[in-house]
N, C-alpha and C. Protein backbone atom coordinates (compact mmCIF):
# COMPACT_ATOMS: atom_id res chain seq x y z
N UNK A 1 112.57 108.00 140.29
CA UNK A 1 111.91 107.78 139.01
C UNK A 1 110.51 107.21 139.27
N UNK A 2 109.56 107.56 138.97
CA UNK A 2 108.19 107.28 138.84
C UNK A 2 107.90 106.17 137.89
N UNK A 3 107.39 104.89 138.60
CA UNK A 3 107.38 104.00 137.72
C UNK A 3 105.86 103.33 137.35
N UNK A 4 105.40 102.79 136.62
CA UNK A 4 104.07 102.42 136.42
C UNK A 4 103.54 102.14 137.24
N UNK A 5 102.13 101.59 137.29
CA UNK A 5 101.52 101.06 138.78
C UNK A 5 100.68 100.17 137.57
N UNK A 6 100.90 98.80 138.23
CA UNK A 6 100.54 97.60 137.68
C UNK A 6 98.90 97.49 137.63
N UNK A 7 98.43 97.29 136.75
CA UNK A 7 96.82 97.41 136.94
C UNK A 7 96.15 95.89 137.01
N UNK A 8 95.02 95.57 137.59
CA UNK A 8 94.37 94.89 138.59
C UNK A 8 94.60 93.59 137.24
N UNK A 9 94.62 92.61 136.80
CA UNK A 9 94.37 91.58 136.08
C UNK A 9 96.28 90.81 135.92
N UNK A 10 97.01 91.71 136.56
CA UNK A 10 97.93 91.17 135.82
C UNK A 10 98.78 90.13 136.82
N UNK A 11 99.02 89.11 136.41
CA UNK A 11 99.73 87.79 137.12
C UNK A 11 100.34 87.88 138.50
N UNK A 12 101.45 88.86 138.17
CA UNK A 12 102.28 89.55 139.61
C UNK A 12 101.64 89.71 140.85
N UNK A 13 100.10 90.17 140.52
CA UNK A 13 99.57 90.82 141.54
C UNK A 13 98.71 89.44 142.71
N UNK A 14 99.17 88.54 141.83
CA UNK A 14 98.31 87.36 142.62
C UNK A 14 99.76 86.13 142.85
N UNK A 15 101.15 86.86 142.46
CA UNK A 15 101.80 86.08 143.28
C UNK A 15 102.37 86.16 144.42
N UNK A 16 102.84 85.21 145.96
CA UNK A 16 102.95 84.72 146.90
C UNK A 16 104.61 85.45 146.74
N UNK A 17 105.05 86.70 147.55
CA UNK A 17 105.95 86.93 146.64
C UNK A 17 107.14 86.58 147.97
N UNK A 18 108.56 86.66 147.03
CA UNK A 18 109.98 86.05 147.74
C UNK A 18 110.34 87.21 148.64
N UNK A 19 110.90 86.32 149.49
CA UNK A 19 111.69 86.99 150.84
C UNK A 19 112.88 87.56 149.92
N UNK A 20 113.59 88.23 150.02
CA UNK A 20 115.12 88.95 149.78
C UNK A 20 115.64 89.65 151.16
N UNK A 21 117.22 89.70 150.62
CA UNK A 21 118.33 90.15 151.73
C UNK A 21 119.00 91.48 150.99
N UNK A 22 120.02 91.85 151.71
CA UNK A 22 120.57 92.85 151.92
C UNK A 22 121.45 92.91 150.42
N UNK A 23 121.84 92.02 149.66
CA UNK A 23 122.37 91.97 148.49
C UNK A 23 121.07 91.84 147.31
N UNK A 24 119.74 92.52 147.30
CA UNK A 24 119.45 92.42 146.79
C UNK A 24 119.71 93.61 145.51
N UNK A 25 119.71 93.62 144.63
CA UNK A 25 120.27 94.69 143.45
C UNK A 25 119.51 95.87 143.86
N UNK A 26 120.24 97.12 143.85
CA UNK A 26 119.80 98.28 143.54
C UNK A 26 118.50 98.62 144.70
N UNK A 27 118.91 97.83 145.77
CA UNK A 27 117.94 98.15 146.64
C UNK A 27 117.10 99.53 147.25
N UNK A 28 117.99 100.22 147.16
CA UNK A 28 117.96 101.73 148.17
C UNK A 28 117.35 102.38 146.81
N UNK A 29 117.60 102.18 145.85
CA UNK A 29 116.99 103.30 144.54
C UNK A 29 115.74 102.55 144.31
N UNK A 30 115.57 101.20 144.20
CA UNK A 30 113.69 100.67 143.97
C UNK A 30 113.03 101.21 144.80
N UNK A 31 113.62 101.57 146.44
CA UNK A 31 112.93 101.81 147.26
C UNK A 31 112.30 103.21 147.29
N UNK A 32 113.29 104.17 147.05
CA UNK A 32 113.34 105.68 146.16
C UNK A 32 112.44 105.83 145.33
N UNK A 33 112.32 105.10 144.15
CA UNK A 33 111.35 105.02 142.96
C UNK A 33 109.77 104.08 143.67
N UNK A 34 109.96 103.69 144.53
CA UNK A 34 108.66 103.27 144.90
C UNK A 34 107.85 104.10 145.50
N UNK A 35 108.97 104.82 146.60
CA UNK A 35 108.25 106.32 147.16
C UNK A 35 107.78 107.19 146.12
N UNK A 36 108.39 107.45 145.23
CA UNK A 36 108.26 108.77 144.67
C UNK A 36 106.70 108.16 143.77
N UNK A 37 106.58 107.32 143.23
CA UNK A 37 105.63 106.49 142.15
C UNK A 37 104.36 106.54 143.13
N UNK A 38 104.81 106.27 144.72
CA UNK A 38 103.35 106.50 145.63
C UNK A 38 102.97 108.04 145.96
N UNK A 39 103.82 108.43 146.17
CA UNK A 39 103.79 110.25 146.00
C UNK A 39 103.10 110.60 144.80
N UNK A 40 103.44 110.35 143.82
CA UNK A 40 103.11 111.02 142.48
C UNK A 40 101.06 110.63 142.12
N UNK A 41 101.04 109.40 142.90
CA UNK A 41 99.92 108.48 142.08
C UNK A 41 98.79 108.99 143.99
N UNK A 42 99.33 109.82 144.98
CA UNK A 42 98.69 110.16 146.13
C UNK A 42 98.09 109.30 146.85
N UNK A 43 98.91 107.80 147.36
CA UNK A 43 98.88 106.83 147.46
C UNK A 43 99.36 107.02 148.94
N UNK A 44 99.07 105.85 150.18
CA UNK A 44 99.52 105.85 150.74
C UNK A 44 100.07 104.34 151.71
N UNK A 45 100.44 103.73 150.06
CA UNK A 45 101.26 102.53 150.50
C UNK A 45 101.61 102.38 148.44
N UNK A 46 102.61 101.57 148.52
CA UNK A 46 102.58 101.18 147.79
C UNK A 46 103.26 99.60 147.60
N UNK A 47 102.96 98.33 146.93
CA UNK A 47 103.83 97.05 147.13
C UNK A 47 104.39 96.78 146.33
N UNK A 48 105.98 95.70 145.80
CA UNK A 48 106.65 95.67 145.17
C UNK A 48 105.74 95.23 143.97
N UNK A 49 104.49 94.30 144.35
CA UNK A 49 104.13 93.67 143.07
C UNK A 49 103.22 94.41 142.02
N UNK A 50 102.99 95.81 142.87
CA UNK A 50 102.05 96.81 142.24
C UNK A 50 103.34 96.98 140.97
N UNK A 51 104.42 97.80 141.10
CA UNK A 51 105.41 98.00 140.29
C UNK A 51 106.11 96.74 139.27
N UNK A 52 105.48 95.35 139.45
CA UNK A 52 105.91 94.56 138.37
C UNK A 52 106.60 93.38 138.97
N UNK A 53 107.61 93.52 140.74
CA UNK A 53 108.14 92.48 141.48
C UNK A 53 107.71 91.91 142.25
N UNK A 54 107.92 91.01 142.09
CA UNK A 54 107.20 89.82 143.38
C UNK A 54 108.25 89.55 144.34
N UNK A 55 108.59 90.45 145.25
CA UNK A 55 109.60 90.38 146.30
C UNK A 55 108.80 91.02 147.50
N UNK A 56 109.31 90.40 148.96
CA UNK A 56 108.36 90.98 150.01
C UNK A 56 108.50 92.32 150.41
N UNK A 57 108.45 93.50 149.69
CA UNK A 57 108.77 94.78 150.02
C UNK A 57 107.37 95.75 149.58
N UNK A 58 107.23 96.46 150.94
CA UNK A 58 106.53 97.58 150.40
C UNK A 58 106.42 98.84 151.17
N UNK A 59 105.79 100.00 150.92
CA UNK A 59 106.26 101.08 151.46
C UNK A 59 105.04 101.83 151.73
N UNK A 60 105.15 102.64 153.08
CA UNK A 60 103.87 103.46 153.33
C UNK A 60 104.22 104.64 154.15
N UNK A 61 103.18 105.49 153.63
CA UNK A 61 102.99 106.89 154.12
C UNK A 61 101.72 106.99 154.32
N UNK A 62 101.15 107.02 155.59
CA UNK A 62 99.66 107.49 156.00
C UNK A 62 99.56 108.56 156.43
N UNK A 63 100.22 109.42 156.99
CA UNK A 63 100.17 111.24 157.36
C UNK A 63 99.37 111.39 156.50
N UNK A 64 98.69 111.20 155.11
CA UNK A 64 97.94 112.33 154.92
C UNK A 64 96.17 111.53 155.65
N UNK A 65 96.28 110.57 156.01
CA UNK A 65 94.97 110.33 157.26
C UNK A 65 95.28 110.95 158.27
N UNK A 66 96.27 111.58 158.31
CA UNK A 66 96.20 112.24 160.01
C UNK A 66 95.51 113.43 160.10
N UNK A 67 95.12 113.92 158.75
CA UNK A 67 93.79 115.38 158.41
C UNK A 67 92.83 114.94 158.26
N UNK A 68 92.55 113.58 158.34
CA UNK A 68 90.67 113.06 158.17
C UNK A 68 89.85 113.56 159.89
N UNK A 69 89.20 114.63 159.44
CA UNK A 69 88.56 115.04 160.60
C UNK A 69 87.42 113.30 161.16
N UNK A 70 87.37 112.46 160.31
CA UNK A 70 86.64 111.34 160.98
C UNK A 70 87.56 111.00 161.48
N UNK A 71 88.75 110.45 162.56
CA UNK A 71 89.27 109.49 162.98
C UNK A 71 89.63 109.88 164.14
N UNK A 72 90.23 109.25 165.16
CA UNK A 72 90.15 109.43 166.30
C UNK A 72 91.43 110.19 166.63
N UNK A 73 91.44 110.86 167.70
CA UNK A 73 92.79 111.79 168.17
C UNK A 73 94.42 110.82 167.94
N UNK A 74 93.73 109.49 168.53
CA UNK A 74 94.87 108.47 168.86
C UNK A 74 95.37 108.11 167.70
N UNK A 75 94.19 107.99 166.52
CA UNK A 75 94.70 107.44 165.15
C UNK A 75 95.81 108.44 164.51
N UNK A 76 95.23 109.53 164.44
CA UNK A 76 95.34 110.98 163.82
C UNK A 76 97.51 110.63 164.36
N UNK A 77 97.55 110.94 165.60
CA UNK A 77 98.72 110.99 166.05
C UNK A 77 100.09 110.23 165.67
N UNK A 78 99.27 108.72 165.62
CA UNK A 78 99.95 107.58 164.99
C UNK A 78 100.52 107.96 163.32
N UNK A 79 99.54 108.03 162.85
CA UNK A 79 99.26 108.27 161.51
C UNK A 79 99.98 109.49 160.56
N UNK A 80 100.10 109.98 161.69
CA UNK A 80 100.91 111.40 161.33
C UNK A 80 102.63 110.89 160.94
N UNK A 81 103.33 109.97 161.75
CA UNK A 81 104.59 109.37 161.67
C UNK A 81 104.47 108.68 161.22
N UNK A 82 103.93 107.57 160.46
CA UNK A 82 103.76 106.56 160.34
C UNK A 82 104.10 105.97 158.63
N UNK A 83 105.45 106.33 158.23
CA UNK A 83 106.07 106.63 157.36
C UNK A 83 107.41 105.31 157.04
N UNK A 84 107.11 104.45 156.97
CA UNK A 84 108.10 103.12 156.87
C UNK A 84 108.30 102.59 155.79
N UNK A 85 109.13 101.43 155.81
CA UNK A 85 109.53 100.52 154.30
C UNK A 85 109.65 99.25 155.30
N UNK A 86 108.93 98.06 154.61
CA UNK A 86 108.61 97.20 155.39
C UNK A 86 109.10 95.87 154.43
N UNK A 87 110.42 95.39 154.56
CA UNK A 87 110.68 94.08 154.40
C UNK A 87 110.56 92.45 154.60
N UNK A 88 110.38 91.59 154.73
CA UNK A 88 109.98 90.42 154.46
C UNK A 88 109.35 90.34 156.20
N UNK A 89 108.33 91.31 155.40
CA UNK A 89 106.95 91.45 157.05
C UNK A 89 106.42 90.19 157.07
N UNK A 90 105.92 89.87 158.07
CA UNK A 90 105.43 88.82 158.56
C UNK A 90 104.01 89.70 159.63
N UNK A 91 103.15 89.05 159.50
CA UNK A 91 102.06 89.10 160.79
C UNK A 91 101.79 88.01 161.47
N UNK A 92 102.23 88.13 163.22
CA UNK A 92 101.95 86.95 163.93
C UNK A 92 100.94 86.89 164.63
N UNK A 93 100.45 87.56 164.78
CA UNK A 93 99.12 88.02 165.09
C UNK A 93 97.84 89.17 165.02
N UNK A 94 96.29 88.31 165.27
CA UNK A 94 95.48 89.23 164.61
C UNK A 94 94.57 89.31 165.31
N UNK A 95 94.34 90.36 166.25
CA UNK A 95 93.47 90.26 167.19
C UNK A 95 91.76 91.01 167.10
N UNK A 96 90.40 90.92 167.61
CA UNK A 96 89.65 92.19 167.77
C UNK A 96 88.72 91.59 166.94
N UNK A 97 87.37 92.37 167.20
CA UNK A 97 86.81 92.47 165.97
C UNK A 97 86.19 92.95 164.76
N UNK A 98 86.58 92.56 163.82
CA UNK A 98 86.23 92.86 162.81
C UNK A 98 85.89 94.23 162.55
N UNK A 99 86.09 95.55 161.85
CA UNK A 99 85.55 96.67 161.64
C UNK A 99 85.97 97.14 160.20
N UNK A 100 85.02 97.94 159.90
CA UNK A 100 84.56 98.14 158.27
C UNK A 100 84.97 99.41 157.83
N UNK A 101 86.02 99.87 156.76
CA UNK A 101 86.36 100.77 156.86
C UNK A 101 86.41 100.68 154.64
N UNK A 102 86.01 102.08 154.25
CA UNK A 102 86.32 102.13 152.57
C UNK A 102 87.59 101.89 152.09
N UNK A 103 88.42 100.87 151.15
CA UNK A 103 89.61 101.15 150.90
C UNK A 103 89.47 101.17 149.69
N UNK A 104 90.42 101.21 148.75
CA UNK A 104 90.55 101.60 147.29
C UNK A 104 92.31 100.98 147.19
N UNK A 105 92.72 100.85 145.96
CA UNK A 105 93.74 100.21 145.58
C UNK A 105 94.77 101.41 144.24
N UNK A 106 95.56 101.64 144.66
CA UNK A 106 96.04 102.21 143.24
C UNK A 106 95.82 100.70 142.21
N UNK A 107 95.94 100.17 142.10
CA UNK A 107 96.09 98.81 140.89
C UNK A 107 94.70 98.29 140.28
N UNK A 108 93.74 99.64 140.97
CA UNK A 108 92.50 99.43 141.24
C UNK A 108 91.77 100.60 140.74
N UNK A 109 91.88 101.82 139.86
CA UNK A 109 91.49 102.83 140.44
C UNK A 109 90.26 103.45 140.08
N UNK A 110 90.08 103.59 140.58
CA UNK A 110 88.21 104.09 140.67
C UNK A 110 86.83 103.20 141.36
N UNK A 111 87.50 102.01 141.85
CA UNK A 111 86.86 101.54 142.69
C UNK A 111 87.21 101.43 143.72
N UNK A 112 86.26 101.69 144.89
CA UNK A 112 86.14 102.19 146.49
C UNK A 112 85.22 101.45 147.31
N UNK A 113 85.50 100.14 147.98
CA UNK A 113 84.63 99.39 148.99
C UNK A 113 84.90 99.37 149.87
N UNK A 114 83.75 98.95 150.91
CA UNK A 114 83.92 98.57 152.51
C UNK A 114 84.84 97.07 152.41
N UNK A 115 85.72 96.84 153.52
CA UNK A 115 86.56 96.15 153.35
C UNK A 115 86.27 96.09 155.18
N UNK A 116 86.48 94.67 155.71
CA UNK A 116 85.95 94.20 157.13
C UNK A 116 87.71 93.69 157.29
N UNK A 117 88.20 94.48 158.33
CA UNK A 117 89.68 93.74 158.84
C UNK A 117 89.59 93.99 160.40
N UNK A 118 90.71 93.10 160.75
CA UNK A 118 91.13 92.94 162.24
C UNK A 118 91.70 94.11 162.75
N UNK A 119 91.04 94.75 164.12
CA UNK A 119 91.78 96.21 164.42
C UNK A 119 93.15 96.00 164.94
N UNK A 120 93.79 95.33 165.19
CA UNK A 120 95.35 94.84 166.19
C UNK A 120 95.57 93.94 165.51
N UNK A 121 97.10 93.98 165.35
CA UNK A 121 97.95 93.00 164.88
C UNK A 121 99.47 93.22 165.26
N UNK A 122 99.87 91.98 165.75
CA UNK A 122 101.45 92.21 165.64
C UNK A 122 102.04 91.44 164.64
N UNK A 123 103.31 92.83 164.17
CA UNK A 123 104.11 92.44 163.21
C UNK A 123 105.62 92.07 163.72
N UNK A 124 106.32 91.54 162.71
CA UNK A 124 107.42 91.49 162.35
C UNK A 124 107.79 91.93 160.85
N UNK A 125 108.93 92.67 161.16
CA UNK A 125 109.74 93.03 159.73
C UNK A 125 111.05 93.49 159.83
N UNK A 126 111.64 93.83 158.80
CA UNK A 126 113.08 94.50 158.37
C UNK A 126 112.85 95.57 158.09
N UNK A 127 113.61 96.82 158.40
CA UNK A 127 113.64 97.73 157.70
C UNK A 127 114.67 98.36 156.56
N UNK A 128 114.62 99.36 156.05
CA UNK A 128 115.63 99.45 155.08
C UNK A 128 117.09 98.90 154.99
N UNK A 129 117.56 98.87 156.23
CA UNK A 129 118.75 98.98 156.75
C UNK A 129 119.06 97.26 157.34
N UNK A 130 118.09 96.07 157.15
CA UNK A 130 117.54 95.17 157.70
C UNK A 130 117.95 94.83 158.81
N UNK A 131 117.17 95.80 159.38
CA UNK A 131 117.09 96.07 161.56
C UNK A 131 116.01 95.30 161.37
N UNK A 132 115.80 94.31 162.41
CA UNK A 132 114.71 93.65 162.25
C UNK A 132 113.89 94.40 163.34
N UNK A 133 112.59 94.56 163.38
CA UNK A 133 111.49 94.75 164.69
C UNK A 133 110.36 94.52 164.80
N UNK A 134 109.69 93.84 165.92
CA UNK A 134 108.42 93.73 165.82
C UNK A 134 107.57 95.25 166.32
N UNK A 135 106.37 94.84 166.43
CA UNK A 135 105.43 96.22 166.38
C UNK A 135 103.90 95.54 166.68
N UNK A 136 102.97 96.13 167.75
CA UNK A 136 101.68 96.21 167.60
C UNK A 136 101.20 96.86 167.12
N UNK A 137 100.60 96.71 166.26
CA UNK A 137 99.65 98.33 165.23
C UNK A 137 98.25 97.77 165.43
N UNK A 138 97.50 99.03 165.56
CA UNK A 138 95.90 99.14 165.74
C UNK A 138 95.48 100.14 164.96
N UNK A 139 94.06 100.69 164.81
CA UNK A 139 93.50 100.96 164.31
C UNK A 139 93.57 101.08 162.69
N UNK A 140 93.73 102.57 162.09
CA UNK A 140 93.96 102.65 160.42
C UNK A 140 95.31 102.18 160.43
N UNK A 141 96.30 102.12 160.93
CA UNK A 141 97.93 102.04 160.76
C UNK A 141 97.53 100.71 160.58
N UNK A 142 97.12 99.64 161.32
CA UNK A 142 97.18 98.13 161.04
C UNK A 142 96.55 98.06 159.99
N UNK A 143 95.28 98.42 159.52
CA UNK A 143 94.36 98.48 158.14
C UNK A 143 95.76 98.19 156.86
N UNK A 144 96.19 100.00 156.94
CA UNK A 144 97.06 100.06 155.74
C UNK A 144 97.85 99.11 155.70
N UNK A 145 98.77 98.20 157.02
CA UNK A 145 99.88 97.52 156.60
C UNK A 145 99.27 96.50 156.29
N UNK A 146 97.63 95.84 156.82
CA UNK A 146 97.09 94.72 156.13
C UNK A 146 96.77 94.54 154.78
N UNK A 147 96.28 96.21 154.22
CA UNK A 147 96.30 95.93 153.10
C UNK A 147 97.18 95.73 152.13
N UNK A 148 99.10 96.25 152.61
CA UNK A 148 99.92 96.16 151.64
C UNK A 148 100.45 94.83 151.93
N UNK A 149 100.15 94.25 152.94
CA UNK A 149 100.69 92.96 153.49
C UNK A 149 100.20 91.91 152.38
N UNK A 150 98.89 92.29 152.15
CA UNK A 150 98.06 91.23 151.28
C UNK A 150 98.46 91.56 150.11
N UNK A 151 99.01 92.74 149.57
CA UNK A 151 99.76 92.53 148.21
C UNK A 151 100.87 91.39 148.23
N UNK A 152 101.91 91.56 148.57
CA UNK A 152 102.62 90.93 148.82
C UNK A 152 102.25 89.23 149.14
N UNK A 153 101.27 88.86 149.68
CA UNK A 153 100.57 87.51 149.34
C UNK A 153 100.06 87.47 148.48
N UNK A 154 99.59 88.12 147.36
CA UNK A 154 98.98 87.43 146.43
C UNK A 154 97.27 87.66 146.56
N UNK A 155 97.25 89.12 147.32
CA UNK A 155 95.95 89.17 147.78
C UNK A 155 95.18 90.64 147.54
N UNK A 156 94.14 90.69 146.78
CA UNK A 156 94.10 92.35 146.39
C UNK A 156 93.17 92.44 147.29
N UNK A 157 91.97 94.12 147.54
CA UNK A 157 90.91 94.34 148.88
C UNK A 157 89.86 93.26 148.60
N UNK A 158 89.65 93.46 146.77
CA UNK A 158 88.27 92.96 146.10
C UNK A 158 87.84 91.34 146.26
N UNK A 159 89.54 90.60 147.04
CA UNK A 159 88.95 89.07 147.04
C UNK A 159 88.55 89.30 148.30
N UNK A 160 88.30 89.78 149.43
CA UNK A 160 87.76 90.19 150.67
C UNK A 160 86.11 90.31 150.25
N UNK A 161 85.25 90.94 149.13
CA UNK A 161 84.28 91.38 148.99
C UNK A 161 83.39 89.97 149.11
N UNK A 162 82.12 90.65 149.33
CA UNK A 162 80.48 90.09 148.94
C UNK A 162 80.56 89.27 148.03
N UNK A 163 80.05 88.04 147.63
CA UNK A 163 80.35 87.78 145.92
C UNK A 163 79.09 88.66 145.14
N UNK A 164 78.35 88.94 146.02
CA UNK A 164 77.42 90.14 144.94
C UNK A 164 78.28 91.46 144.62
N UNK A 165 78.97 91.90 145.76
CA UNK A 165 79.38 93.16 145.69
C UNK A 165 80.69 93.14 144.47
N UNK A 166 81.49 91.43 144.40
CA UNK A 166 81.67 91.05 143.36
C UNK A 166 81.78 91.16 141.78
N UNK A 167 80.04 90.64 141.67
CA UNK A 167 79.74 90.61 140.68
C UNK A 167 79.08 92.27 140.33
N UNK A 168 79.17 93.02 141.13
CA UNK A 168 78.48 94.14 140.60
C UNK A 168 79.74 95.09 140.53
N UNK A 169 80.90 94.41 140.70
CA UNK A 169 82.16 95.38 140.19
C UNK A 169 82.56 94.99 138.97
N UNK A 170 82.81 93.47 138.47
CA UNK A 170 82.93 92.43 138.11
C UNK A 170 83.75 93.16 136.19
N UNK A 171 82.57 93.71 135.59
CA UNK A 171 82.80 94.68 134.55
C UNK A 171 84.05 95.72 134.55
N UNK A 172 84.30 96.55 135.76
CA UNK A 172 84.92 97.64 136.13
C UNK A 172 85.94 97.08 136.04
N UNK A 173 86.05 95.89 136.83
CA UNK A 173 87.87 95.24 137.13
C UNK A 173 88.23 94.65 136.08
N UNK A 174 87.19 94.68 134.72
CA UNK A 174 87.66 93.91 133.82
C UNK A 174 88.03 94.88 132.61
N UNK A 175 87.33 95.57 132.78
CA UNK A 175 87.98 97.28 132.13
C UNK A 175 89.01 97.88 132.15
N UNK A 176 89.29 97.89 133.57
CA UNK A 176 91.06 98.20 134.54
C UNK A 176 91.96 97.63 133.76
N UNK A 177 91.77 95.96 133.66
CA UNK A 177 92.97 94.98 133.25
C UNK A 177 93.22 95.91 131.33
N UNK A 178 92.36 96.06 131.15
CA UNK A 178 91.79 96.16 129.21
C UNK A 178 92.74 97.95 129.14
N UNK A 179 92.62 98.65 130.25
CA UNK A 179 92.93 100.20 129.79
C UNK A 179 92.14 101.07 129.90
N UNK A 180 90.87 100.69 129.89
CA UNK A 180 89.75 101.70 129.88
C UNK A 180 89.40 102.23 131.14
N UNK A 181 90.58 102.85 131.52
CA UNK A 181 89.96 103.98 132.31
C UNK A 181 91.23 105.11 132.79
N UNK A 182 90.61 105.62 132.98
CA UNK A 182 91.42 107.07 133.01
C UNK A 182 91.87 107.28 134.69
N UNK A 183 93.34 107.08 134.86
CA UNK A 183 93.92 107.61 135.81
C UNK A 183 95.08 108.73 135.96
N UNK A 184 95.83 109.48 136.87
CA UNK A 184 95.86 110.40 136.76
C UNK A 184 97.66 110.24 137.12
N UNK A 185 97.66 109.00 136.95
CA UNK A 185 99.26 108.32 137.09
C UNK A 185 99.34 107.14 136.12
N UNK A 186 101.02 107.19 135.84
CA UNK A 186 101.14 106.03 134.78
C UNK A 186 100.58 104.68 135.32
N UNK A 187 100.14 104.30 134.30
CA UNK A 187 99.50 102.90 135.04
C UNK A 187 100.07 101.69 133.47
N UNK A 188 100.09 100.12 133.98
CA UNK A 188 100.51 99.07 132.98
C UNK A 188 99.50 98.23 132.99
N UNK A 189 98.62 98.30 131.55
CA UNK A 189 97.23 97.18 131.76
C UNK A 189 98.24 96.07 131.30
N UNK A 190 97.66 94.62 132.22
CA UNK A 190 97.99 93.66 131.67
C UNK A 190 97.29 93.63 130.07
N UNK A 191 96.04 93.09 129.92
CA UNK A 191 94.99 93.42 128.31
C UNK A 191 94.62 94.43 127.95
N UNK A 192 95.46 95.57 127.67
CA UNK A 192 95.65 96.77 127.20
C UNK A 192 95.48 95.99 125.51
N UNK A 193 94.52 96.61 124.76
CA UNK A 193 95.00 95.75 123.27
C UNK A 193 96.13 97.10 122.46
N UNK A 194 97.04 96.39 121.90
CA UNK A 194 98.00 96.98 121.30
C UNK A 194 97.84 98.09 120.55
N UNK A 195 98.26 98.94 120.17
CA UNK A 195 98.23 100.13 119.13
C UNK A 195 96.95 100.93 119.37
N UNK A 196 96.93 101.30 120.54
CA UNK A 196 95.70 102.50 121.10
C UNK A 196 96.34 103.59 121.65
């Protein structure tokens, strides 16, 4: 089932969200409906708190970066498999420096910035099945899980920005929260005003 995608102003998206276990309700079908909601919206992560929960879960598909003629053979390869559901992830480390790459947000949509993250990181997580494993990820593969990682904290790309680059979005993200704008998947404004 294809479910909304939470748009940028609304509370969820800035909370610190809970660990859960193996009895959590209806697990295997949120996880189903999270895929399909990132499929539908051509996404290639999506986090529990985008969809409305503040639980540490989120899900990614980057294969379709493995056709960006910019990226490197090594990325391309990674990227191609790189198809997981990532439970009460943790990052223990963050290595490298710094490199600048455009990201964009479904919860976000129509705005597209340079965003400066760490190329290496090791993780820890659960997977569906809660196998626990750690993992070194580099290049775009670490990007994407940093960026869904930071959902799940309470962290969208745009608090990363310039405070000019900021203030010159500043309008747009306040539009997002209100409704005014046209996306091409269901989306839930928090200040949507009623009866429109």
């Amino acid at each position: 089932m294809i479910l909304p995608v939470v748009a940028y102003g609304d509370p969820v998206l800035r909370k610190v969200c809970q660990k859960i276990d193996k009895d959590y309700p209806n697990l295997e079908t949120l996880i189903a409906n999270m895929r399909e909601t990132m499929y539908n919206a051509s996404g290639v992560g999506l986090a529990a708190p985008q969809i409305g929960k503040a639980i540490r879960l989120f899900v990614i598909d980057a294969s379709p970066f493995a056709d960006d003629e910019d990226i490197s053979e090594k990325d391309r390869i990674v990227l191609k498999d790189f198809n997981k559901v990532f439970i009460n992830a943790q990052i223990l480390e963050e290595e490298g420096d710094e490199w600048v790459f455009n990201e964009g947000c479904l919860s976000i949509p129509d705005v597209r910035e340079d965003v400066f993250r760490q190329p290496k990181i090791k993780i820890e997580y659960q997977d569906e099945n809660f196998d626990k494993h750690t993992e070194v990820l580099d290049g775009l593969a670490a990007r994407v899980f940093q960026h869904e990682y930071d959902h799940i904290e309470g962290i969208l790309f745009t608090d990363k920005l310039s405070s000019l680059k900021k203030r010159l979005i500043k309008k747009k993200l306040e539009n997002i929260s209100k409704g005014k704008i046209r996306a091409d998947y269901r989306m839930r404004f928090p200040n949507a005003k009623k009866g429109k």
